[in-house]
C-alpha atoms as a PDB file:
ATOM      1  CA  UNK A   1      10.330  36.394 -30.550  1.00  0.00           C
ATOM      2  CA  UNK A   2      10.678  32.768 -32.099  1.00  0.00           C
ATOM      3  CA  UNK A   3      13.271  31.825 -29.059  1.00  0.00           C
ATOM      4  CA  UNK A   4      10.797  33.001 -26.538  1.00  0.00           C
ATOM      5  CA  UNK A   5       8.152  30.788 -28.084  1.00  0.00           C
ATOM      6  CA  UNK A   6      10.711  27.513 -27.853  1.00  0.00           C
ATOM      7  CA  UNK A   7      11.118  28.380 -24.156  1.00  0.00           C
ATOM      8  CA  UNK A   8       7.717  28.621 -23.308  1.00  0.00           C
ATOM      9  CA  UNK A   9       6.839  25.309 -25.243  1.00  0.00           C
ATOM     10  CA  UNK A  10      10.084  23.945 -23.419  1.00  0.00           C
ATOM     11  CA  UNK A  11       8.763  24.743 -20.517  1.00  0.00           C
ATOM     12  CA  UNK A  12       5.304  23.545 -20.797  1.00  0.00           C
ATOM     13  CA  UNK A  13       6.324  19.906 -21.864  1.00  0.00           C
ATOM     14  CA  UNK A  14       8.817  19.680 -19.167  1.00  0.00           C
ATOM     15  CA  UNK A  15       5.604  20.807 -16.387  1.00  0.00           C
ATOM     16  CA  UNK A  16       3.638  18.361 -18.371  1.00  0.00           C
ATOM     17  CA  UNK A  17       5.990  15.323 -18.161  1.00  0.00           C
ATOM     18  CA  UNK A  18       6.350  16.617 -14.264  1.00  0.00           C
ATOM     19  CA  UNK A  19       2.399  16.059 -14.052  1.00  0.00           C
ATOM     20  CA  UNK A  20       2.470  13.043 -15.715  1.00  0.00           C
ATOM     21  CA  UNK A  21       5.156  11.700 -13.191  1.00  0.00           C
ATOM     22  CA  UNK A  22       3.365  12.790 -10.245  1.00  0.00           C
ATOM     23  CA  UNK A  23       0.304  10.917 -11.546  1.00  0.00           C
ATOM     24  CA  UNK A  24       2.362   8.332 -12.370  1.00  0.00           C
ATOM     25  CA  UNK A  25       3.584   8.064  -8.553  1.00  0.00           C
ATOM     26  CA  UNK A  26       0.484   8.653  -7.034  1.00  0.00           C
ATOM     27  CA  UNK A  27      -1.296   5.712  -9.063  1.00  0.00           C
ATOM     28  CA  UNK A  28       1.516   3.604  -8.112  1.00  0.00           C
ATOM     29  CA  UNK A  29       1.432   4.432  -4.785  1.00  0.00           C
ATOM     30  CA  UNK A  30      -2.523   3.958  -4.273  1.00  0.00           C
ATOM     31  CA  UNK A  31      -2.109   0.335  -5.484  1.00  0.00           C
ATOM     32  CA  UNK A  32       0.290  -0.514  -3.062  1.00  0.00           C
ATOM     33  CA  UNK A  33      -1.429   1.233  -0.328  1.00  0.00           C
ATOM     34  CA  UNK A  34      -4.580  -0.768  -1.606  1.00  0.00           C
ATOM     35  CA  UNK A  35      -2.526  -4.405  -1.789  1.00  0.00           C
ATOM     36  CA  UNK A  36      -1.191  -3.789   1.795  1.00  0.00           C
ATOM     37  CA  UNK A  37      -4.777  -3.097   3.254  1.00  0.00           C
ATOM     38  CA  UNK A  38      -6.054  -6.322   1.298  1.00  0.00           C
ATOM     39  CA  UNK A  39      -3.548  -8.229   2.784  1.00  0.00           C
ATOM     40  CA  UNK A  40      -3.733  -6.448   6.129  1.00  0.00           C
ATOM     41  CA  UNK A  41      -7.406  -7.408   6.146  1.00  0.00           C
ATOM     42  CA  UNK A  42      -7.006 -10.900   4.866  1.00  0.00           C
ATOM     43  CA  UNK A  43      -4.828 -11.735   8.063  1.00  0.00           C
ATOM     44  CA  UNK A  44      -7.202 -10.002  10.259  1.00  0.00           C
ATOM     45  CA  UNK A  45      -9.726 -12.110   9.170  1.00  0.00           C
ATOM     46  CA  UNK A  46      -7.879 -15.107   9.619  1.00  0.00           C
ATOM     47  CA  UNK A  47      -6.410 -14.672  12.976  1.00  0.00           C
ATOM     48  CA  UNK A  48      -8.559 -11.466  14.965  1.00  0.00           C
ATOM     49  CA  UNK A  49     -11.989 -13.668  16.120  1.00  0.00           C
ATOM     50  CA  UNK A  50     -11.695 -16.097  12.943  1.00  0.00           C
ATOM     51  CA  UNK A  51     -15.325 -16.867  13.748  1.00  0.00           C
ATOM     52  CA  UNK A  52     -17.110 -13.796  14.280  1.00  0.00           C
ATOM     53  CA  UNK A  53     -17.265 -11.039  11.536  1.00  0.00           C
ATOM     54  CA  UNK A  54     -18.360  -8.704  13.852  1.00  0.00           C
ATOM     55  CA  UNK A  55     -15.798  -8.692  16.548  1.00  0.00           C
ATOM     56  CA  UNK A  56     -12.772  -8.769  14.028  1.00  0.00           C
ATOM     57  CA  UNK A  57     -14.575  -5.441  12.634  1.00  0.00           C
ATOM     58  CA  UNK A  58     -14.808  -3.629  15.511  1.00  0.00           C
ATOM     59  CA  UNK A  59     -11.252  -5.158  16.894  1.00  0.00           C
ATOM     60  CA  UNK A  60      -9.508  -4.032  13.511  1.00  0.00           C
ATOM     61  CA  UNK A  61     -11.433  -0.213  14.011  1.00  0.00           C
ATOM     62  CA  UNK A  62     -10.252  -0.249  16.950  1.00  0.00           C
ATOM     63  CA  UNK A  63      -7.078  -1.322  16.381  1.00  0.00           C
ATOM     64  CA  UNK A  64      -6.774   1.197  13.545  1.00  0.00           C
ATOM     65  CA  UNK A  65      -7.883   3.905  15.555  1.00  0.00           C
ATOM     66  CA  UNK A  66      -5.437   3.519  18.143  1.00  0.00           C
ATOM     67  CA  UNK A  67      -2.268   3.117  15.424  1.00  0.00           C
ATOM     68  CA  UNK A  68      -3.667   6.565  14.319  1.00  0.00           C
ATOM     69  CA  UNK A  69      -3.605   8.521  17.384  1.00  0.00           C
ATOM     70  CA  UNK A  70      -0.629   6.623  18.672  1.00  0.00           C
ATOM     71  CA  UNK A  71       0.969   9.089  15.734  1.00  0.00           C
ATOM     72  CA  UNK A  72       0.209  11.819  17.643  1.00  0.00           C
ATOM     73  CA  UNK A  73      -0.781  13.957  14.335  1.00  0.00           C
ATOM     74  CA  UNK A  74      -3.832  11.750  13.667  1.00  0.00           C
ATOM     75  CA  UNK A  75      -5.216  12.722  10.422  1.00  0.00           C
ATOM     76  CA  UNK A  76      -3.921  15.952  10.029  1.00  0.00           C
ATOM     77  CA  UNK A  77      -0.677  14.385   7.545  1.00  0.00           C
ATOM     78  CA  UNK A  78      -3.273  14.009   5.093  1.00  0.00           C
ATOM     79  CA  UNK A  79      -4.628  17.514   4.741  1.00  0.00           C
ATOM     80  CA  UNK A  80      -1.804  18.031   1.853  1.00  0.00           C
ATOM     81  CA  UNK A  81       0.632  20.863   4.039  1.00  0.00           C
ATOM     82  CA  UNK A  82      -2.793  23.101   4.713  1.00  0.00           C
END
């Protein structure tokens, strides 16, 4: 009975550290996503119509939008394998 108990608290604190790694990546990743875009958005405004807000948005939509269907999947990588 007592070596049945180690396993299963074995086994819960190695699925725990697996959560905690997964968080770990996903934060990690988010930030990076979120530096790129910043970046991305900083040159846009720089060099896409530099003196018209208005045009650089709706250049970088559609811009975006065409990089996304260009993929071919669109959104669908997103839905998390559903």
């Amino acid at each position: 009975m007592r070596k049945s108990i180690v396993a299963v608290h074995k086994r819960y604190k190695k699925l725990k550290l697996s959560r905690l790694k997964k968080t770990v990546k996903i934060l990690i990743d988010f930030l990076g996503i979120l530096i790129l875009w910043r970046g991305a958005w900083g040159l846009f405004d720089i060099f896409i119509f530099p003196g018209n807000q208005l045009y650089s948005y709706v250049a970088s939509i559609i811009i975006g939008v065409i990089l996304i269907t260009i993929d071919g999947d669109g959104l669908s990588d997103l839905e998390g394998g559903r």
